[in-house]
N, C-alpha and C. Protein backbone atom coordinates (compact mmCIF):
# COMPACT_ATOMS: atom_id res chain seq x y z
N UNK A 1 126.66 183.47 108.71
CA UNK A 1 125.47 184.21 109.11
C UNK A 1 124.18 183.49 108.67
N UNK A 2 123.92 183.22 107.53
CA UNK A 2 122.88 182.08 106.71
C UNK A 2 122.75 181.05 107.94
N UNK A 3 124.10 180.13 108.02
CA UNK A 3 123.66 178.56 108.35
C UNK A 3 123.37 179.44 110.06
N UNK A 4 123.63 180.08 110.63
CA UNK A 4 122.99 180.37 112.28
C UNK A 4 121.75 180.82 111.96
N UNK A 5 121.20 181.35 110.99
CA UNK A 5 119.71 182.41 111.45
C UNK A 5 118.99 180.41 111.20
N UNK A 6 119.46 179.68 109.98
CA UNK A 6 118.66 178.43 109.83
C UNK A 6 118.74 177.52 111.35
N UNK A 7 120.26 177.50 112.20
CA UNK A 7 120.08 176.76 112.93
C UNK A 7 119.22 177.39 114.27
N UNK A 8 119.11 178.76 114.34
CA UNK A 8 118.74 179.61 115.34
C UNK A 8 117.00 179.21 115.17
N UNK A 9 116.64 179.35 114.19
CA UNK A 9 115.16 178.71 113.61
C UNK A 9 114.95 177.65 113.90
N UNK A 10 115.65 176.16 113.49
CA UNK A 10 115.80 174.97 114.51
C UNK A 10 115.53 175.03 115.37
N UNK A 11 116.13 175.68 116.08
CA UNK A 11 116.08 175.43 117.67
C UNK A 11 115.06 176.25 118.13
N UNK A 12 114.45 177.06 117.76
CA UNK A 12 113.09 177.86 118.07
C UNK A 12 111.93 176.64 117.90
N UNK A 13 111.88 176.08 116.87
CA UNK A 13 111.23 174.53 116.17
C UNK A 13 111.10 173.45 117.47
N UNK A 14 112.34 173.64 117.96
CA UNK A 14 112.10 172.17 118.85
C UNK A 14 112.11 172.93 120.07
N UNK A 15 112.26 174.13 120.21
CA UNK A 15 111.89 174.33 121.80
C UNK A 15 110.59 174.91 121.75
N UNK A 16 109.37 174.75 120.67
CA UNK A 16 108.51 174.85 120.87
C UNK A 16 107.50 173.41 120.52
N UNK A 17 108.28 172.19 119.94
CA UNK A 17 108.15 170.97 119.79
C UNK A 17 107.46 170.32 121.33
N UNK A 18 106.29 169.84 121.09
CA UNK A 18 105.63 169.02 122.54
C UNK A 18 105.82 167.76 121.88
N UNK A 19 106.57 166.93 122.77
CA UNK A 19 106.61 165.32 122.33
C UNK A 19 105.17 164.86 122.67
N UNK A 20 104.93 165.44 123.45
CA UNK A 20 103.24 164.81 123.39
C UNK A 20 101.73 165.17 122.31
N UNK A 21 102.32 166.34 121.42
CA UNK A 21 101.53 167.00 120.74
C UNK A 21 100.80 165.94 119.60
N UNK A 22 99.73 165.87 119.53
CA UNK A 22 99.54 165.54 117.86
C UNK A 22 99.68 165.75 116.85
N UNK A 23 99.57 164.85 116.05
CA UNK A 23 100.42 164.61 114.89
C UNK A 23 100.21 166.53 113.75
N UNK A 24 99.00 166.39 113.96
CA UNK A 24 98.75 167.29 113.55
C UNK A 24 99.43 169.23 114.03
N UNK A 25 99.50 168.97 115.35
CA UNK A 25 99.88 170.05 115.81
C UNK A 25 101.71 170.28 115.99
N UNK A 26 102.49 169.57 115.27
CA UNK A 26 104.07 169.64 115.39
C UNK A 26 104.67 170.48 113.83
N UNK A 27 105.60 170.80 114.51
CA UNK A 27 106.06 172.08 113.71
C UNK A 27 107.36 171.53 112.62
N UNK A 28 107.51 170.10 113.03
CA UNK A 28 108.97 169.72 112.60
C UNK A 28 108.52 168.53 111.62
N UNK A 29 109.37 167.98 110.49
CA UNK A 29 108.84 167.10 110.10
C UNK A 29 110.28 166.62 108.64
N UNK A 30 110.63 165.51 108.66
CA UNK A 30 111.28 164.86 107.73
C UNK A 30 110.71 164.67 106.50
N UNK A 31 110.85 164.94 105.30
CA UNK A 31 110.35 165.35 104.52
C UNK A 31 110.74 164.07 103.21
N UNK A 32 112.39 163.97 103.33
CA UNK A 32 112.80 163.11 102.63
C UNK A 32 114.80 163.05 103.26
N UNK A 33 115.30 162.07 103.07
CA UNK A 33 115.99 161.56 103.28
C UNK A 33 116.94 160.73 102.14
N UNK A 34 118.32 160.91 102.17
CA UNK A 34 118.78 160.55 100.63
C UNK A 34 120.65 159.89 101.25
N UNK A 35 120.58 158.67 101.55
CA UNK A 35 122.16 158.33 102.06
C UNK A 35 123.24 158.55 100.71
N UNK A 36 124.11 159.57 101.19
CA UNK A 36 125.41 159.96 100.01
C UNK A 36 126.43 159.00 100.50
N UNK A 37 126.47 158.45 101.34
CA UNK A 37 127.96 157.92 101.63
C UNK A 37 128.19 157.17 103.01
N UNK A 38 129.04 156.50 103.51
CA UNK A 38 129.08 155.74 105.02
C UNK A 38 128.57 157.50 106.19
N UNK A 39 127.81 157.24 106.81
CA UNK A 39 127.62 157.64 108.01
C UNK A 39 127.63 159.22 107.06
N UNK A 40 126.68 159.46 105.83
CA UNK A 40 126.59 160.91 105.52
C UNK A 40 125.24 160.75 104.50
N UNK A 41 124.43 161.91 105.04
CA UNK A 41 123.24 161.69 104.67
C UNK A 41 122.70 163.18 104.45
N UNK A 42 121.79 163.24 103.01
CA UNK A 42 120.94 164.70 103.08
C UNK A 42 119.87 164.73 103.53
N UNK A 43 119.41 165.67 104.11
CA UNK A 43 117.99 165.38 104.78
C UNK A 43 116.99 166.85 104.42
N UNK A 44 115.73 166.42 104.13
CA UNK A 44 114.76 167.55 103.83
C UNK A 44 113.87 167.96 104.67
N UNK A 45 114.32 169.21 105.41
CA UNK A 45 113.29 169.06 106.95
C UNK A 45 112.44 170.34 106.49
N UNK A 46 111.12 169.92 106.96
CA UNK A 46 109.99 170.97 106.73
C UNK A 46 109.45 171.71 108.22
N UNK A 47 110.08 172.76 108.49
CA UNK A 47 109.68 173.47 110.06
C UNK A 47 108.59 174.79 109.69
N UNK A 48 107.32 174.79 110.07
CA UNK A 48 106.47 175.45 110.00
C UNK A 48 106.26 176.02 108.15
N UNK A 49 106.55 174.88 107.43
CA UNK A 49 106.07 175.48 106.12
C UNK A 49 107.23 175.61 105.48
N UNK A 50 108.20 175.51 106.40
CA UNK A 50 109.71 176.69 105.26
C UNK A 50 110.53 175.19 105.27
N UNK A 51 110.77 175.06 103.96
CA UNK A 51 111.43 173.55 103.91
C UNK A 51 113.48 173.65 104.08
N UNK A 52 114.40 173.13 104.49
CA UNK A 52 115.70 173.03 104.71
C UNK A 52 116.41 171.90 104.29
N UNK A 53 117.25 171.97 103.86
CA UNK A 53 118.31 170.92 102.73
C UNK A 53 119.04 170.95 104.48
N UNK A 54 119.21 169.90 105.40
CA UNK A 54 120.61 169.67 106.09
C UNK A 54 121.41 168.17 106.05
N UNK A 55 122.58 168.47 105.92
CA UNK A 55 123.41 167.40 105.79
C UNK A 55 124.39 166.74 106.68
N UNK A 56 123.89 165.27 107.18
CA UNK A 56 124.77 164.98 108.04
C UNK A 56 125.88 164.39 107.91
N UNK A 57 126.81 164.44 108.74
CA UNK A 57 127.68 163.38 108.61
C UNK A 57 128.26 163.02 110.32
N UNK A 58 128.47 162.14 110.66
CA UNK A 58 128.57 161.16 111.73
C UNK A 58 127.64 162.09 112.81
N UNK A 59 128.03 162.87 114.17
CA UNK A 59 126.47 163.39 114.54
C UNK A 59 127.18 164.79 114.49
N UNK A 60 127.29 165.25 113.51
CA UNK A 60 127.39 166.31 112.81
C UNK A 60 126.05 167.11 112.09
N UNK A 61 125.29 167.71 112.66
CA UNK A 61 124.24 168.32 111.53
C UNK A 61 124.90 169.71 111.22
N UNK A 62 124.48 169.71 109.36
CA UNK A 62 124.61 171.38 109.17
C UNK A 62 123.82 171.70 108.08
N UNK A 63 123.11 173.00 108.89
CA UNK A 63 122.28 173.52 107.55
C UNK A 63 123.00 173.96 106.16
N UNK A 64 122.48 173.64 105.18
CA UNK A 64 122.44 174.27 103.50
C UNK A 64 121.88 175.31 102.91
N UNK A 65 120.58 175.02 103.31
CA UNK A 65 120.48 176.01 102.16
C UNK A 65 119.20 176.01 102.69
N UNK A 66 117.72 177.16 102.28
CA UNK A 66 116.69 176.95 102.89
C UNK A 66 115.82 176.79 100.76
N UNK A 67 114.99 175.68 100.67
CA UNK A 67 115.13 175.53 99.76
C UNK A 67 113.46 175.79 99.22
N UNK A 68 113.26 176.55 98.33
CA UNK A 68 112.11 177.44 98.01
C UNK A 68 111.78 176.58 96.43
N UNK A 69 110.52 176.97 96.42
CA UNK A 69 110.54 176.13 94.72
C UNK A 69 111.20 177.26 93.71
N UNK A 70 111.45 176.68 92.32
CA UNK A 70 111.82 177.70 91.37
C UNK A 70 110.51 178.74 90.62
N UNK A 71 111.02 179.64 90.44
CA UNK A 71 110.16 180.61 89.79
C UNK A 71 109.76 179.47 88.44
N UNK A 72 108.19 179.91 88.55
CA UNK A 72 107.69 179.36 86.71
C UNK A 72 107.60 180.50 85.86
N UNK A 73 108.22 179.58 84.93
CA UNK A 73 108.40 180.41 83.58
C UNK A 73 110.12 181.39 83.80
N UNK A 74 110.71 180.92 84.71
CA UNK A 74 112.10 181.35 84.53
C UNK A 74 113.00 180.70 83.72
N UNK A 75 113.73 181.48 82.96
CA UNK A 75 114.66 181.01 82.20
C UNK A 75 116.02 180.92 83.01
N UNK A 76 116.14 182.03 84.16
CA UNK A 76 117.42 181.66 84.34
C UNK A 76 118.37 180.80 84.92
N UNK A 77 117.87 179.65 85.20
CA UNK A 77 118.50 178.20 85.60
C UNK A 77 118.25 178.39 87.15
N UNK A 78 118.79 176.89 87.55
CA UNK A 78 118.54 176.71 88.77
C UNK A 78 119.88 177.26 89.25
N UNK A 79 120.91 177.49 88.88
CA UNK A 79 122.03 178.02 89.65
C UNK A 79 121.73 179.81 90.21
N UNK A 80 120.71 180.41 88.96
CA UNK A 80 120.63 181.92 89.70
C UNK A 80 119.82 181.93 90.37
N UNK A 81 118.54 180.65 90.55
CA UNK A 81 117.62 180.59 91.50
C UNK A 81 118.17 180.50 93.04
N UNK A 82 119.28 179.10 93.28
CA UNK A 82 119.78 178.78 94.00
C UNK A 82 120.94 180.51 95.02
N UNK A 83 121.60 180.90 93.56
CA UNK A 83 121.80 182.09 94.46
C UNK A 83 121.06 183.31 95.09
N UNK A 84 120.16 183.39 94.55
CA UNK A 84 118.73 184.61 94.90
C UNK A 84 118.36 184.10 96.18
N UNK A 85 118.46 182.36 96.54
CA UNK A 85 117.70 181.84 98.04
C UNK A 85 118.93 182.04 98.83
N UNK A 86 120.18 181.93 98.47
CA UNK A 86 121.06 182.35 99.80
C UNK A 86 121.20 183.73 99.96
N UNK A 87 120.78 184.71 99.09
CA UNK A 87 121.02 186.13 99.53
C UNK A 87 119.70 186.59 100.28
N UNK A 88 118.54 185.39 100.28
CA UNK A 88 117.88 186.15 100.94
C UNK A 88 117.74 185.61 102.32
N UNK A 89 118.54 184.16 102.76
CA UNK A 89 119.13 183.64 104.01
C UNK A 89 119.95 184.73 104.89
């Protein structure tokens, strides 16, 4: 249910994507990029503000996780942060 509402958002992203638009006016954007392995890669895509962890492997894309900064001044690690962002996916 998570990885469709992220890929359902995608695809809202690029079917409102103008290849002719300026730079300024596009909704989609690579953020950072990190190769794990032959033909598998993480990728940090930023669509209208809301940033996404997806990971490829050969032309396989799949969303992760939608990835929010951590609370300041939290103590309770990045693992209860990490679960608080998928319950609210």
């Amino acid at each position: 249910p998570a990885a469709q509402r992220i890929v359902r958002l995608m695809r809202l992203a690029f079917e409102k994507l103008s290849w002719t638009a300026q730079p300024s006016e596009r909704y989609l954007s690579i953020e950072e990029r990190l190769a794990i392995g032959p033909k598998r890669t993480l990728m940090l895509v930023n669509c209208r503000g809301r940033r996404f962890l997806l990971a490829m492997a050969g032309d396989t894309i799949s969303p992760m996780i939608e990835v929010r900064p951590l609370s300041e001044g939290s103590s309770r690690g990045v693992e209860a942060d990490i679960a608080k962002q998928e319950e609210r996916l």
